[in-house]
N, C-alpha and C. Protein backbone atom coordinates (compact mmCIF):
# COMPACT_ATOMS: atom_id res chain seq x y z
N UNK A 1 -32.62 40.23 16.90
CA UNK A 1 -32.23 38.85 16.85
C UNK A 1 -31.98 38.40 15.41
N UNK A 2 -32.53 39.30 14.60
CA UNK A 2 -32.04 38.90 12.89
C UNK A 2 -30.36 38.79 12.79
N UNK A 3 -29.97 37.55 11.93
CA UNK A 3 -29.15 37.12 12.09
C UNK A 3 -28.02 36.55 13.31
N UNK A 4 -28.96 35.87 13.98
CA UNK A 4 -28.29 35.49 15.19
C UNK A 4 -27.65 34.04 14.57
N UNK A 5 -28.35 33.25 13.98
CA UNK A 5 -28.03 32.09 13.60
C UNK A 5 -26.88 31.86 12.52
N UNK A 6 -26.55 33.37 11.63
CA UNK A 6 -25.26 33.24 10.90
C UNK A 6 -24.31 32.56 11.60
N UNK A 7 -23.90 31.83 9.69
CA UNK A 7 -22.86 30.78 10.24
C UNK A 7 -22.94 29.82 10.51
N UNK A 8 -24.21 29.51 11.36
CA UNK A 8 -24.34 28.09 12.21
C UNK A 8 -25.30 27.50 11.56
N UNK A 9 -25.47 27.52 10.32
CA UNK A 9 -26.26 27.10 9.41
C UNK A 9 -25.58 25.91 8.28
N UNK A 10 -25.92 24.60 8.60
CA UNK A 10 -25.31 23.79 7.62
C UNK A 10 -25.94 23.15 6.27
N UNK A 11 -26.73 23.45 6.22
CA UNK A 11 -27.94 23.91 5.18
C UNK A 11 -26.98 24.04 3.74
N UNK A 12 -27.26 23.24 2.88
CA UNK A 12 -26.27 22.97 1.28
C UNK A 12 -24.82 23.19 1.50
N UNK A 13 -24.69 22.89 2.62
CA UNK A 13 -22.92 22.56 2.86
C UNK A 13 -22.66 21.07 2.79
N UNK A 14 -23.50 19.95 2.87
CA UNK A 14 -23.26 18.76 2.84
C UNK A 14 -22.39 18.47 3.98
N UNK A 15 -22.94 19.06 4.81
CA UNK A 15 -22.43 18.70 6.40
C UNK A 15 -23.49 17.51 7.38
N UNK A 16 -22.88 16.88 8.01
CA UNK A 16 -23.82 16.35 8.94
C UNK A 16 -24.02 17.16 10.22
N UNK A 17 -25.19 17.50 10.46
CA UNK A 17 -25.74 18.07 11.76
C UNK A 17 -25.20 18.06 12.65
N UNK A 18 -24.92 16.92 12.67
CA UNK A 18 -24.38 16.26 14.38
C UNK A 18 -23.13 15.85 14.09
N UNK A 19 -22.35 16.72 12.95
CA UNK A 19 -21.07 16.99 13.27
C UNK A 19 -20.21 16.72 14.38
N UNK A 20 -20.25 18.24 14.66
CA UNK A 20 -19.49 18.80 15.68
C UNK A 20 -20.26 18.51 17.05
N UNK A 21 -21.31 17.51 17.14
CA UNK A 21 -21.69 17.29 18.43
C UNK A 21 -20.49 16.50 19.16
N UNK A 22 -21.16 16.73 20.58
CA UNK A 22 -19.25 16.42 21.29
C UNK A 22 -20.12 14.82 21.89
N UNK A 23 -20.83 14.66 21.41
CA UNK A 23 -21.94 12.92 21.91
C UNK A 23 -21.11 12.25 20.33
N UNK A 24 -20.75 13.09 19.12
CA UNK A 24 -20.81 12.07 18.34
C UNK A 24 -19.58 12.36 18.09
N UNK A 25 -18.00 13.09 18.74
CA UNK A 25 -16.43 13.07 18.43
C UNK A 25 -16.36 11.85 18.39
N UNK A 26 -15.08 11.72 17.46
CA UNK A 26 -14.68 10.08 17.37
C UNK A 26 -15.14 9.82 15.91
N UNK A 27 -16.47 9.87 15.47
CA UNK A 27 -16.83 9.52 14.40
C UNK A 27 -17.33 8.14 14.47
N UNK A 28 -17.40 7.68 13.78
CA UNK A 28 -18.31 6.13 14.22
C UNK A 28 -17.39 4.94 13.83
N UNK A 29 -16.62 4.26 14.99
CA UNK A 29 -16.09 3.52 14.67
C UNK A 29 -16.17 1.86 15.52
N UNK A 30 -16.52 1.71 14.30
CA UNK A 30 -16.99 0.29 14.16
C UNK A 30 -16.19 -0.78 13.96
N UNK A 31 -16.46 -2.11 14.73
CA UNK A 31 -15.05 -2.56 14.31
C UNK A 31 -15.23 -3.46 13.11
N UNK A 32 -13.78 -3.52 12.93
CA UNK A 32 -13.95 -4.55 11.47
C UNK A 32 -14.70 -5.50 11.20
N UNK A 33 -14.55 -6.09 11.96
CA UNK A 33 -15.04 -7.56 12.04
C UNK A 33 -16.72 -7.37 12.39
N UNK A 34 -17.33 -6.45 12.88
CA UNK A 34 -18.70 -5.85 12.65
C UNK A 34 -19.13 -5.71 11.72
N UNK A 35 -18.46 -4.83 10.84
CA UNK A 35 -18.48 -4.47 9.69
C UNK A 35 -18.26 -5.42 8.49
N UNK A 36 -17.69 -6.21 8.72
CA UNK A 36 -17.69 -7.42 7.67
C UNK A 36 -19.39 -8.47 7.74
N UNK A 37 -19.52 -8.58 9.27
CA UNK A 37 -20.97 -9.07 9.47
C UNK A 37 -22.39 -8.40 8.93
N UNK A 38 -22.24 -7.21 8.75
CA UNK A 38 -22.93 -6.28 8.85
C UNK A 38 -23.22 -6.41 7.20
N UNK A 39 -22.11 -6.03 6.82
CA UNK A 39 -22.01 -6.17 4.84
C UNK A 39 -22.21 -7.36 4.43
N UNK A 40 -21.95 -8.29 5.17
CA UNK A 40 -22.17 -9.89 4.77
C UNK A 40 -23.86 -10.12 4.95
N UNK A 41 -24.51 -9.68 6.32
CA UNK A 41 -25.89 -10.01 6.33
C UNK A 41 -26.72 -8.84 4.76
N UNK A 42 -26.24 -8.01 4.75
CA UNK A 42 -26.89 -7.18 3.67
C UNK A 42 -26.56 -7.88 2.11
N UNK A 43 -25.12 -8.31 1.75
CA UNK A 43 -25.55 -9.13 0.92
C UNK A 43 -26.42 -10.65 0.91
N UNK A 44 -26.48 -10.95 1.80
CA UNK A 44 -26.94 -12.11 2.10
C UNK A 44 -28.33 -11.80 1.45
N UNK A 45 -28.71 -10.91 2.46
CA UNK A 45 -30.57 -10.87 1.46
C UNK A 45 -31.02 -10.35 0.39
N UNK A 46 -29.68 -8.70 -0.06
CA UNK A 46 -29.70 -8.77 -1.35
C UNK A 46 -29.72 -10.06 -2.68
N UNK A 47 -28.95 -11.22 -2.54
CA UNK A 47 -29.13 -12.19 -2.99
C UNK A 47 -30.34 -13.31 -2.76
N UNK A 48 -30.54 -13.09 -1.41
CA UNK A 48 -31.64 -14.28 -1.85
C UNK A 48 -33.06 -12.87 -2.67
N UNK A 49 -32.99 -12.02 -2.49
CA UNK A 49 -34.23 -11.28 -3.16
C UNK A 49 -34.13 -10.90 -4.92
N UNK A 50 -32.57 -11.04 -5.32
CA UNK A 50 -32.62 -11.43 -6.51
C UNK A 50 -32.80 -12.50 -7.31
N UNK A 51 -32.59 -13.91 -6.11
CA UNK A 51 -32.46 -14.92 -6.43
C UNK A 51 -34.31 -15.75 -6.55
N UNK A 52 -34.52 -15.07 -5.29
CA UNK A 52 -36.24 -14.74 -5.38
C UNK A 52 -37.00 -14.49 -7.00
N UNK A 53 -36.66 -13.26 -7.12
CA UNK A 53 -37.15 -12.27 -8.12
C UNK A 53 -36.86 -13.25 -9.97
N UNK A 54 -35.85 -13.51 -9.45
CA UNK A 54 -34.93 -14.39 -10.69
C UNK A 54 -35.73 -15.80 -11.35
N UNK A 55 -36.11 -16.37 -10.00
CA UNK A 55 -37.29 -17.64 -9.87
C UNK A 55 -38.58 -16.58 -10.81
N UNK A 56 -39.06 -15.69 -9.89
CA UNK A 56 -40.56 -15.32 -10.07
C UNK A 56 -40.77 -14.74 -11.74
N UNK A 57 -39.35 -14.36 -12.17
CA UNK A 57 -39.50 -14.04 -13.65
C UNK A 57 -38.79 -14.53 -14.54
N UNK A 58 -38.47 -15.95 -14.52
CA UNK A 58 -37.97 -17.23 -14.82
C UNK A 58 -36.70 -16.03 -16.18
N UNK A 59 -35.93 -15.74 -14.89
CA UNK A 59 -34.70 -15.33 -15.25
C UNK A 59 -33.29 -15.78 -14.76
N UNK A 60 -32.77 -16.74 -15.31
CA UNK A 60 -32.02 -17.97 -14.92
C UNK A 60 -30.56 -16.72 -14.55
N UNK A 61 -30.35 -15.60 -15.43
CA UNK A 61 -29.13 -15.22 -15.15
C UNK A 61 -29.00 -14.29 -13.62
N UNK A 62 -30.75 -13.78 -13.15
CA UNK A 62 -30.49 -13.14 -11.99
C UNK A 62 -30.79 -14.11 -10.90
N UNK A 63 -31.11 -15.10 -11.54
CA UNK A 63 -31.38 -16.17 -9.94
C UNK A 63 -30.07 -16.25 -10.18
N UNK A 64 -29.11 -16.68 -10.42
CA UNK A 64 -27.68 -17.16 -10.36
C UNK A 64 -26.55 -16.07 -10.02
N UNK A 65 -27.19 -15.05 -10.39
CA UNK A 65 -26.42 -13.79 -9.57
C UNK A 65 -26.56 -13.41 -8.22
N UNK A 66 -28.15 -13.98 -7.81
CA UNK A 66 -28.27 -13.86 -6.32
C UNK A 66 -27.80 -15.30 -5.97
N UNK A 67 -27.74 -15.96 -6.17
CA UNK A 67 -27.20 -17.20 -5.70
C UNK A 67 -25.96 -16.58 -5.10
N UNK A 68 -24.84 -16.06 -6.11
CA UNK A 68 -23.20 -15.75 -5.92
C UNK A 68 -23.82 -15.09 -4.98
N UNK A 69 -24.26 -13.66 -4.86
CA UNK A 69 -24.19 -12.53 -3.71
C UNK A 69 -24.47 -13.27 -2.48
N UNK A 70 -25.28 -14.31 -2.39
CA UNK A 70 -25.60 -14.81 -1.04
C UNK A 70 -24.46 -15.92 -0.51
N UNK A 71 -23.81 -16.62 -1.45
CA UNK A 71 -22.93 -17.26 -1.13
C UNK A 71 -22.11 -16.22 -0.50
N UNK A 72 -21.73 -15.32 -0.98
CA UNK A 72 -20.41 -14.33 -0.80
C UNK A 72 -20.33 -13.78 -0.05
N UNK A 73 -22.14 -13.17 0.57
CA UNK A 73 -22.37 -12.85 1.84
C UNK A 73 -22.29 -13.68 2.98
N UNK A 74 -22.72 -15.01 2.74
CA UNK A 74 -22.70 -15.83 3.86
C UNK A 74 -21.19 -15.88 4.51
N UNK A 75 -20.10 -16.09 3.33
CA UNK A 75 -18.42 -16.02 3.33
C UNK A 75 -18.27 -15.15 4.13
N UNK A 76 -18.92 -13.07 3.82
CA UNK A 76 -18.19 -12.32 4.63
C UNK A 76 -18.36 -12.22 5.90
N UNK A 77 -19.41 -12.61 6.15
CA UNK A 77 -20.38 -12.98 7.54
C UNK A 77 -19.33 -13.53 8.68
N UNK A 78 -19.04 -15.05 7.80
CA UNK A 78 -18.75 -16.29 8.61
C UNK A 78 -16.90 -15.57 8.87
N UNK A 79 -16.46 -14.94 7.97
CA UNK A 79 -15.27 -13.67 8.33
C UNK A 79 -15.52 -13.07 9.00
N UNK A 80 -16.13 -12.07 9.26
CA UNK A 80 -16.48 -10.90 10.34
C UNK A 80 -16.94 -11.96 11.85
N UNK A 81 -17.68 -12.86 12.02
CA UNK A 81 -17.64 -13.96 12.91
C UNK A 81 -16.53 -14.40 13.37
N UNK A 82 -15.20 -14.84 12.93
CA UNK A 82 -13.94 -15.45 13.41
C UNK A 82 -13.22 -14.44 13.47
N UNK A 83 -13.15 -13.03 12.44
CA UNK A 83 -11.89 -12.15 13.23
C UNK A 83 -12.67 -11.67 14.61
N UNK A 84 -14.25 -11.43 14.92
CA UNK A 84 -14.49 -11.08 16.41
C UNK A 84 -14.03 -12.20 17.31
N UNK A 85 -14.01 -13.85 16.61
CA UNK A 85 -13.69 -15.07 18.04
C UNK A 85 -12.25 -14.65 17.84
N UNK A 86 -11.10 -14.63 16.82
CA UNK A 86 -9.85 -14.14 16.95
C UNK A 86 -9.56 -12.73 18.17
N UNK A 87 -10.40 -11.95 17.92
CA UNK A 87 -9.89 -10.63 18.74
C UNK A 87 -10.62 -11.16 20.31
N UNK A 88 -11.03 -11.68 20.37
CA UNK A 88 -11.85 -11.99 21.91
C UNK A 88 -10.42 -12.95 22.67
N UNK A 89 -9.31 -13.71 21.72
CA UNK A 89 -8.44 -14.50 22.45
C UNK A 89 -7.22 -13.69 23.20
């Protein structure tokens, strides 16, 4: 049975496992407008936790940088929200 597994080894190939699984063909596709929600909620709290952090170490330039990221997130959010009510018409 030595060397039965040649080959089928993805081990420092920088492959994903579950490749070639036939559960995961297609690849992962997500729709846009998910994906805008998705990146919008992640900046969203990236900013308020700098904006947090910014307060707690009376650092006026990173509270104001999380300020922007959370504004910007809330923006891509409230985008990814109307192109899904757009595609639902």
């Amino acid at each position: 049975m030595a060397g039965s597994w040649q080959g089928k080894s993805t081990i420092g190939r920088g492959t994903n496992q579950f490749h070639n699984s036939s559960r995961f063909k297609g690849g992962n596709k997500m729709n846009p407008s998910t994906k805008d929600e998705l990146v919008g909620k992640v900046h969203e709290v990236k900013g308020t936790i700098k904006e947090k952090i910014g307060q707690l170490t009376n650092d006026p330039d990173l509270e104001g940088e999380g300020i922007v990221e959370n504004i910007g997130g809330k923006i891509q959010t409230k985008i990814g929200q109307t192109e899904k009510a757009i595609e639902k018409l």
